[in-house]
N, C-alpha and C. Protein backbone atom coordinates (compact mmCIF):
# COMPACT_ATOMS: atom_id res chain seq x y z
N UNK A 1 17.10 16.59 -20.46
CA UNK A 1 16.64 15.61 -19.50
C UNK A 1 15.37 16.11 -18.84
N UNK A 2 14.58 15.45 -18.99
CA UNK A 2 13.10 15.64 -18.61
C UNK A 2 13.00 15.67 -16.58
N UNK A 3 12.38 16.54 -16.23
CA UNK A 3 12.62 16.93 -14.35
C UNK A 3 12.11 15.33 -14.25
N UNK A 4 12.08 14.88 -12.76
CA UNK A 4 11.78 14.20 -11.76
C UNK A 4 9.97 14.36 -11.42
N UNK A 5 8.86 13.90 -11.77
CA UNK A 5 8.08 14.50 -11.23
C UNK A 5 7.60 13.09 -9.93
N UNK A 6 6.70 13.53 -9.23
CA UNK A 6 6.72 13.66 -8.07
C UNK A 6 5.17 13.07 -7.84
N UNK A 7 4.86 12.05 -7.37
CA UNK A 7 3.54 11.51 -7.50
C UNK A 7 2.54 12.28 -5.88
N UNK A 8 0.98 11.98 -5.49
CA UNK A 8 0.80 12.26 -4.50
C UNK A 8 0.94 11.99 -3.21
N UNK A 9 1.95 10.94 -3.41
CA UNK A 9 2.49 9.91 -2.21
C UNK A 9 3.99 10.52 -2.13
N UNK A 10 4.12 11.54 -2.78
CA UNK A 10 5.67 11.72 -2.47
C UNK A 10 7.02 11.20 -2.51
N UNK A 11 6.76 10.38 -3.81
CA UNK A 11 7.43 9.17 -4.37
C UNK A 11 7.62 9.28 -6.73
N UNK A 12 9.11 9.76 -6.85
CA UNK A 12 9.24 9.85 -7.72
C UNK A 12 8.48 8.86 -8.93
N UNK A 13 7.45 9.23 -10.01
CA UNK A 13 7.26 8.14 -10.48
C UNK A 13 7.77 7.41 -11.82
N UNK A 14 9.24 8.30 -12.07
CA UNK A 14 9.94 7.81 -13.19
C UNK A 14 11.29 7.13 -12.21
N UNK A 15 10.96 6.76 -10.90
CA UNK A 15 12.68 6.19 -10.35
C UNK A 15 13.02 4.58 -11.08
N UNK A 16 12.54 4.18 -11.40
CA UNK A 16 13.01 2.83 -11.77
C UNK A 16 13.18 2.03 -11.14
N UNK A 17 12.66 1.78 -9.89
CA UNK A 17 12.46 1.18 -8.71
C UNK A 17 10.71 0.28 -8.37
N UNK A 18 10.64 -0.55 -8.34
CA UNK A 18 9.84 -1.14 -7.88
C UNK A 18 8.76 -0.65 -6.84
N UNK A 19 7.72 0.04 -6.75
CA UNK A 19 7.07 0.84 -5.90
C UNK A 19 5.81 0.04 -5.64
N UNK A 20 5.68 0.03 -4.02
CA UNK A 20 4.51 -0.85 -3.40
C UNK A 20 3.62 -0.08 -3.04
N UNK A 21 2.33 0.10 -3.22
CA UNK A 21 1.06 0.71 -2.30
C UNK A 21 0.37 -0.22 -1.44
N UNK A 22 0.48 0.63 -0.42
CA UNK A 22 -0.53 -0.36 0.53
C UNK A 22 -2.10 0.57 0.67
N UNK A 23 -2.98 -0.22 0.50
CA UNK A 23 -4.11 -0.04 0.00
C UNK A 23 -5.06 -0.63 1.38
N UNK A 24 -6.07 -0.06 1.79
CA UNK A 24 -7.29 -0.74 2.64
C UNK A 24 -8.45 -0.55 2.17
N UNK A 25 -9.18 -1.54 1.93
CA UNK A 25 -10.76 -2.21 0.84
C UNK A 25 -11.32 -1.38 1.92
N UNK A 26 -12.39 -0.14 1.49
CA UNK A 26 -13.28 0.51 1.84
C UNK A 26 -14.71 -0.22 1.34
N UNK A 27 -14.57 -0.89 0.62
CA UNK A 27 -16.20 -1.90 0.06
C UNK A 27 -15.54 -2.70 -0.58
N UNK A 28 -16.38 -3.78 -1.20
CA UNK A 28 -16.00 -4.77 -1.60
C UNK A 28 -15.15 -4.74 -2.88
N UNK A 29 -15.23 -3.59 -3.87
CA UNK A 29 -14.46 -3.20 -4.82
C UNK A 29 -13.91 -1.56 -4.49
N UNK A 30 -13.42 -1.22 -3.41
CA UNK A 30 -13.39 -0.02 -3.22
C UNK A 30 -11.85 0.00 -2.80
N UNK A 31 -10.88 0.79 -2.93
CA UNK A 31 -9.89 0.74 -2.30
C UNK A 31 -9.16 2.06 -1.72
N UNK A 32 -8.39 2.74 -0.72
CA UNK A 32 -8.42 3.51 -0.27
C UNK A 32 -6.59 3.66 -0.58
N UNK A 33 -5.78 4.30 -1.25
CA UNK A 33 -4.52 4.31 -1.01
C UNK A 33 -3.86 4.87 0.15
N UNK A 34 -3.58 4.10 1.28
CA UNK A 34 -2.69 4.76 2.37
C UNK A 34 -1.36 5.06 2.42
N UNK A 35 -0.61 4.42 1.61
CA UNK A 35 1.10 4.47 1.64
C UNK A 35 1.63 3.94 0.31
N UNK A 36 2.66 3.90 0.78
CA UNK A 36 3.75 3.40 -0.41
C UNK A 36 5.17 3.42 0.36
N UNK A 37 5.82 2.32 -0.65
CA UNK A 37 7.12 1.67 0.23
C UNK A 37 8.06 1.37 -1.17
N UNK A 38 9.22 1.49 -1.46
CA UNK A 38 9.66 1.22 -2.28
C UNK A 38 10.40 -0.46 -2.19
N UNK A 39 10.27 -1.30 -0.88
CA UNK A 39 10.48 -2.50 -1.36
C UNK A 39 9.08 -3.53 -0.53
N UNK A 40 9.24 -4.41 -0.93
CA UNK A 40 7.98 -5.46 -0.76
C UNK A 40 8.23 -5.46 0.89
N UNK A 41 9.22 -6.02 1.20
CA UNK A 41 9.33 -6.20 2.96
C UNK A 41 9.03 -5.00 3.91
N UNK A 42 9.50 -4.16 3.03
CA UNK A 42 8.64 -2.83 4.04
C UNK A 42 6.86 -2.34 3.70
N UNK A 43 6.71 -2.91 2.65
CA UNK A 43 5.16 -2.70 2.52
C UNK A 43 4.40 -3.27 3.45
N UNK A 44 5.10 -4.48 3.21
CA UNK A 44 4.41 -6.02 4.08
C UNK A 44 4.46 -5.50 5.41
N UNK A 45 5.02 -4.65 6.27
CA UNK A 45 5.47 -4.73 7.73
C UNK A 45 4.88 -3.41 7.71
N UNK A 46 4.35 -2.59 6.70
CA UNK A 46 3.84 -1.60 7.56
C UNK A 46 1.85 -1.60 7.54
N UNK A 47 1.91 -2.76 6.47
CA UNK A 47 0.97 -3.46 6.70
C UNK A 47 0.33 -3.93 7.86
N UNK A 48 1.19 -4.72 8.32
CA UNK A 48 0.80 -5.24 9.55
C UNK A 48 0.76 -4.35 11.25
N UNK A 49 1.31 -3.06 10.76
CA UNK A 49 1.33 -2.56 12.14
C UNK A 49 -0.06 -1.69 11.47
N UNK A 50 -0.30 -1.35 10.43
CA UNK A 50 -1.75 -0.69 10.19
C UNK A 50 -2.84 -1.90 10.60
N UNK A 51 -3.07 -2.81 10.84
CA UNK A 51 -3.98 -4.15 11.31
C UNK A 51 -3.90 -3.64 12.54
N UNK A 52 -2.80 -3.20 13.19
CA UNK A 52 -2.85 -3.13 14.91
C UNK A 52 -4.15 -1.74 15.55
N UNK A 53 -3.62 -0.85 14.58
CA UNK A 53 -4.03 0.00 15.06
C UNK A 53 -5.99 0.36 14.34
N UNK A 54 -5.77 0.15 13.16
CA UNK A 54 -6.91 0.19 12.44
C UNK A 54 -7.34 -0.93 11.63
N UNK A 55 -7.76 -1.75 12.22
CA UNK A 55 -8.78 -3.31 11.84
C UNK A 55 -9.33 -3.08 10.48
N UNK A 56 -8.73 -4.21 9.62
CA UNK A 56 -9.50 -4.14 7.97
C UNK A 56 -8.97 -4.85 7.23
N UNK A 57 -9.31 -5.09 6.17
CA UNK A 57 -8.80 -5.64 5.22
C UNK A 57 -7.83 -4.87 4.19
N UNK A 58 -6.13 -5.32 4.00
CA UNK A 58 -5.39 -4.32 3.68
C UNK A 58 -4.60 -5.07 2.01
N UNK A 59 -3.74 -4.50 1.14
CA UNK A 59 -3.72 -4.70 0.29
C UNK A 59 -2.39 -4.01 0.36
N UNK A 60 -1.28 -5.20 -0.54
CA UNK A 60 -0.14 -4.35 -1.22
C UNK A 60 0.00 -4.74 -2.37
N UNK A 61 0.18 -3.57 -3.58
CA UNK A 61 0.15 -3.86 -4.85
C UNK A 61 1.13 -3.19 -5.16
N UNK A 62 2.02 -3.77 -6.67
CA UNK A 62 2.71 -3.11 -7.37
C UNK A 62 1.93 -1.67 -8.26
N UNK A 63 2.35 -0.76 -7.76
CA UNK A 63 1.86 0.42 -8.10
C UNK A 63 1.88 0.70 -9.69
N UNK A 64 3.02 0.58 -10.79
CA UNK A 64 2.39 0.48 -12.29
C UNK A 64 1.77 -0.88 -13.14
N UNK A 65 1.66 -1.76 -12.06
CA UNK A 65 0.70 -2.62 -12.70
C UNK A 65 -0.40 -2.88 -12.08
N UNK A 66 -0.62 -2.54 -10.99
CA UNK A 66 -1.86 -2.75 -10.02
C UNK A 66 -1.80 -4.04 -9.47
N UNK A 67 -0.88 -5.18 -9.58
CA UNK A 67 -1.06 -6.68 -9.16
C UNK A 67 -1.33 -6.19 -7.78
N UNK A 68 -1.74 -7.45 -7.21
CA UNK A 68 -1.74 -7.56 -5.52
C UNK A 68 -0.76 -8.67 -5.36
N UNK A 69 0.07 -8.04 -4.47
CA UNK A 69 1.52 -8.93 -3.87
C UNK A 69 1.06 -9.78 -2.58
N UNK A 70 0.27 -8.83 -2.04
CA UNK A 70 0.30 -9.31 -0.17
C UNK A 70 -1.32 -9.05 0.21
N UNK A 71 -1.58 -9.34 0.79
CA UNK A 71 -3.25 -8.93 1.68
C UNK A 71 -3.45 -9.57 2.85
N UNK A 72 -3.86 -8.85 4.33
CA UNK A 72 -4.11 -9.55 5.68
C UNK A 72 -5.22 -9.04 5.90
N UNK A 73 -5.59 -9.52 6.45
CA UNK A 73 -7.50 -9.18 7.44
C UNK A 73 -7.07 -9.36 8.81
N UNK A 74 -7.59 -8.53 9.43
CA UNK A 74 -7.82 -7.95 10.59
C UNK A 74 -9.26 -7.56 11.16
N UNK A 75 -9.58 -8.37 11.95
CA UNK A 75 -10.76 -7.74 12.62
C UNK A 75 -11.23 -7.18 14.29
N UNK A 76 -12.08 -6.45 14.34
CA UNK A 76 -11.86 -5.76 15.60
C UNK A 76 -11.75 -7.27 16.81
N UNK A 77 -10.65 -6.59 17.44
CA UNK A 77 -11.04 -7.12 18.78
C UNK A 77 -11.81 -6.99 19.91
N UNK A 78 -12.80 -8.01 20.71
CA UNK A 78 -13.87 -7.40 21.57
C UNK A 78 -13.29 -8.17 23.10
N UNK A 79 -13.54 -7.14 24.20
CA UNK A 79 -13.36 -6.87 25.26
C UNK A 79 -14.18 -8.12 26.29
């Protein structure tokens, strides 16, 4: 039986589980990987508390196919 290996997100990448990245567009084709969530509803929600704190345009994709599931924009708020 072949080990468990272990991706840079700290997320097995032979589990057989459905794995989400949440991603924020650094340029218009640029993308920045911030996280990973192993189901859609927790991608989606940690999505949205990253909008609170850091304004952008954010991205959740299925991690071995690259689709995009989810995406919100956020922009700064002014005083």
């Amino acid at each position: 039986m072949e080990p468990s290996r272990v991706s840079p997100l700290n997320m097995p990448l032979n589990s057989g589980t459905k794995e989400f990245c949440i991603g924020r567009m650094v340029t218009k084709f640029g993308l920045l990987t911030i996280g990973a969530a192993r189901g859609l509803r927790t991608a989606k929600a940690r999505m949205e508390e990253l909008t609170k704190s850091w304004p952008g345009d954010y991205v959740v994709f299925v991690r071995h196919t690259g689709r995009v599931v989810a995406k919100v924009r956020s922009g700064f708020q002014r005083a």
